[in-house]
Every structure is written in structure tokens, then in C-alpha cells.
N, C-alpha and C. Protein backbone atom coordinates (compact mmCIF):
# COMPACT_ATOMS: atom_id res chain seq x y z
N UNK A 1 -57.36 64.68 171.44
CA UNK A 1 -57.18 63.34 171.97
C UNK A 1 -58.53 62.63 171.99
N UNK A 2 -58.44 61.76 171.27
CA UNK A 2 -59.71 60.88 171.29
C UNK A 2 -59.80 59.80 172.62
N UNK A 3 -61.43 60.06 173.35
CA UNK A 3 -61.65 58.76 174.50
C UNK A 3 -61.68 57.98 174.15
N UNK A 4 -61.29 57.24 175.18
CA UNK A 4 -60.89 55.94 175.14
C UNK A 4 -62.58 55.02 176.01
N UNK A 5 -63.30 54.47 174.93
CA UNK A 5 -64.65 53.62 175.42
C UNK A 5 -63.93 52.03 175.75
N UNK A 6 -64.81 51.88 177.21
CA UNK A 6 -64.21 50.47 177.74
C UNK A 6 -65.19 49.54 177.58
N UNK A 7 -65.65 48.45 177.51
CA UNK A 7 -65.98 47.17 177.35
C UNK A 7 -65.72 46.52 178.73
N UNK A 8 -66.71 45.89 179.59
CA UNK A 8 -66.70 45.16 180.31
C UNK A 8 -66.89 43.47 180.00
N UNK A 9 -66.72 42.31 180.37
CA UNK A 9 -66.85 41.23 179.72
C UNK A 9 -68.51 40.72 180.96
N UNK A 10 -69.34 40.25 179.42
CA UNK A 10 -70.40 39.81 180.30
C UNK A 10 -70.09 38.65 180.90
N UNK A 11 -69.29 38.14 181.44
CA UNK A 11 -69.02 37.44 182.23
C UNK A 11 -68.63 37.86 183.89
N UNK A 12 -68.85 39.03 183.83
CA UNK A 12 -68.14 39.58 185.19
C UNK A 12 -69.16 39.35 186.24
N UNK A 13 -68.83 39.70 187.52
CA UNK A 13 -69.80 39.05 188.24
C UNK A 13 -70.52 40.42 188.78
N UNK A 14 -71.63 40.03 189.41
CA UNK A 14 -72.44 40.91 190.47
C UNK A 14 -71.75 42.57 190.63
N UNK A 15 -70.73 42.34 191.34
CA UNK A 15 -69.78 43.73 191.69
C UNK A 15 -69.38 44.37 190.48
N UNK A 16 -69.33 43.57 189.36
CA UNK A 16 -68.65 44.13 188.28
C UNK A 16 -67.09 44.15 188.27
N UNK A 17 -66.59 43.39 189.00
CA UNK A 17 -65.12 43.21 189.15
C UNK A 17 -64.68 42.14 188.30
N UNK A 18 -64.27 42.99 187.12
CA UNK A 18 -63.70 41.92 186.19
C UNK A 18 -62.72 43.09 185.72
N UNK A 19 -62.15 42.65 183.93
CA UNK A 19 -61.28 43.53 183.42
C UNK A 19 -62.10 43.88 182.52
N UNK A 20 -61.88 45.43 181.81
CA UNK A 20 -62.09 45.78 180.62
C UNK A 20 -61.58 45.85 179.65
N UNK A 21 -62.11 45.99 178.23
CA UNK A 21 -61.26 45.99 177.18
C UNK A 21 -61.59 47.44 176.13
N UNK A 22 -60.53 47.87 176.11
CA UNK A 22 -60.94 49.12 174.83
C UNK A 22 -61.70 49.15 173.73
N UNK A 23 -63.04 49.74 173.56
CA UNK A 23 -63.40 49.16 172.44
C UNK A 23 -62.30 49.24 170.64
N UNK A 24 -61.67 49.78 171.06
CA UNK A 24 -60.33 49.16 170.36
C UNK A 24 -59.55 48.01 170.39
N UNK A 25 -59.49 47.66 171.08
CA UNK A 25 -59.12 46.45 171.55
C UNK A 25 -56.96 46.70 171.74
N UNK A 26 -56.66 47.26 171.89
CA UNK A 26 -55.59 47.25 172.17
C UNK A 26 -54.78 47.70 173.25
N UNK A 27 -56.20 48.21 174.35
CA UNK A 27 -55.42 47.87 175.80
C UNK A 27 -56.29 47.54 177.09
N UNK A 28 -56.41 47.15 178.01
CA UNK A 28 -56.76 46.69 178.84
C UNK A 28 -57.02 46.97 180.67
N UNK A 29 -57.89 47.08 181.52
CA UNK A 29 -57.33 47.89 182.05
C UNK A 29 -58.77 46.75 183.03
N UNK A 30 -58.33 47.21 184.51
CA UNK A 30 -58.97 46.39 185.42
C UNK A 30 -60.30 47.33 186.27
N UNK A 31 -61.09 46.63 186.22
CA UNK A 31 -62.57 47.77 185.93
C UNK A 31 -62.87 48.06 187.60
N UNK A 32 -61.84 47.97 188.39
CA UNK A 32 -61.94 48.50 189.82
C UNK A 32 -61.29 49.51 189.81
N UNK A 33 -60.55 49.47 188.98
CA UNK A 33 -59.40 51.15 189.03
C UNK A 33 -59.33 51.69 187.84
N UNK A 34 -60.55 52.22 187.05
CA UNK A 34 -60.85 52.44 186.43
C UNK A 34 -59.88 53.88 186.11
N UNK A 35 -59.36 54.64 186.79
CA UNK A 35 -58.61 55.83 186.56
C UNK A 35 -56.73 55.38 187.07
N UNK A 36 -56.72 53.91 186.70
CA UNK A 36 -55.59 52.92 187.14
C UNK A 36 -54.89 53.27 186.01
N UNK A 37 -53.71 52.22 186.06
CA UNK A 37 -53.02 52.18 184.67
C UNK A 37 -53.47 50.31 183.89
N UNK A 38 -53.52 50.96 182.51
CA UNK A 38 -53.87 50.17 181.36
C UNK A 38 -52.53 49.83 180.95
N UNK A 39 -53.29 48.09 180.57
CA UNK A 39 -51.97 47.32 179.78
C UNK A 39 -52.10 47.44 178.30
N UNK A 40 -51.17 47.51 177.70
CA UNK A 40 -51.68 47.67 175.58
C UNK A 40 -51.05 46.36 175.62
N UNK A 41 -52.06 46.15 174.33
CA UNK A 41 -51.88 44.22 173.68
C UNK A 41 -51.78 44.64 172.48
N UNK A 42 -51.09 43.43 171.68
CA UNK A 42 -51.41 43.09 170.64
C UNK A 42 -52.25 42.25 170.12
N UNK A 43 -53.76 43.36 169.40
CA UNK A 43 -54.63 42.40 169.00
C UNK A 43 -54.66 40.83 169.00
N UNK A 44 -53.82 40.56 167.49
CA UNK A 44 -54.48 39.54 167.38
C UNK A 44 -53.37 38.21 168.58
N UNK A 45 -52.79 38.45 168.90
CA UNK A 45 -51.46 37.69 170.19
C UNK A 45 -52.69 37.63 171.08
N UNK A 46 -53.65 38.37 171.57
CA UNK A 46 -54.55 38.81 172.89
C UNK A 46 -55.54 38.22 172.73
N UNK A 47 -56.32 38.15 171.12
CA UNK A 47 -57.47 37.07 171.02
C UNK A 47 -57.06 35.63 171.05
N UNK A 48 -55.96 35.66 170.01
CA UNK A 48 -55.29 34.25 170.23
C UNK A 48 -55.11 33.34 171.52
N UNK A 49 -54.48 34.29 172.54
CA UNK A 49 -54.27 33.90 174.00
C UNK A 49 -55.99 33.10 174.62
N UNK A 50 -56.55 34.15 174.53
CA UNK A 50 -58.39 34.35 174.45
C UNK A 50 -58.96 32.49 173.98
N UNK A 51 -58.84 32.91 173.13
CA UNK A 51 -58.81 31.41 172.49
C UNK A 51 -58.70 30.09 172.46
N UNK A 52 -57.40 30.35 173.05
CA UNK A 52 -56.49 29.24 173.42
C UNK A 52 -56.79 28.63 175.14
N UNK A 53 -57.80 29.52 175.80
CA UNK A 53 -57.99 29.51 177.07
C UNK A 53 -56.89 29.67 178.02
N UNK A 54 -55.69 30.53 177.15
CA UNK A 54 -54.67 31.22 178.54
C UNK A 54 -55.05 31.80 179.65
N UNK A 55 -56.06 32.42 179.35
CA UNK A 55 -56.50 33.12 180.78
C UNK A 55 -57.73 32.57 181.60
N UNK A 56 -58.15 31.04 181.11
CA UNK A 56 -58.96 30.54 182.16
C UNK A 56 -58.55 30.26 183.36
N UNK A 57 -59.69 30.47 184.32
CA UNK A 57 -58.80 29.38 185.86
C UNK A 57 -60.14 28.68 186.29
């Protein structure tokens, strides 16, 4: 079974409480519960979203 390397977004703040991303990029997982459960995406649907600023607030 190959590990799974996470990616934090340099955007996260101070605490480091943001989400991570697989350096695969096909799942996702929230970098406080790091031994949590991960969401799987579809690439390119997930950059697209990315993109499109779906997940700004």
C-alpha cells in the first residue's frame, strides 16, 4: 500500500487549520484530523470548482 503525502494550502493560517490535499490530488482531508476521514474528488470537477471560486467565502 502506497502513502498517501498531504499538501497543506499556503494560505492556511497561523494554527495551520485549513484542508489538505493529496499530493495526488484526488482526495482531501481536513488538516485538524489528520487521522479523520478523507473526501475523494474528481480531479479535474475539484480544480474547476477551485477556479471558479466555489469555495471562496
Amino acid at each position: 500500500m502506497t502513502e498517501i503525502r498531504w499538501r497543506k494550502s499556503s494560505y492556511s493560517n497561523v494554527n495551520g487549520e485549513c484542508v489538505e490535499v493529496a499530493t495526488t490530488l484526488d482526495a482531501i482531508r481536513d488538516s485538524k484530523d489528520q487521522d479523520g476521514a478523507t473526501l475523494a474528488v474528481d480531479v479535474s470537477t475539484f480544480v474547476r470548482a477551485v477556479q471558479q471560486g466555489r469555495f471562496d467565502r
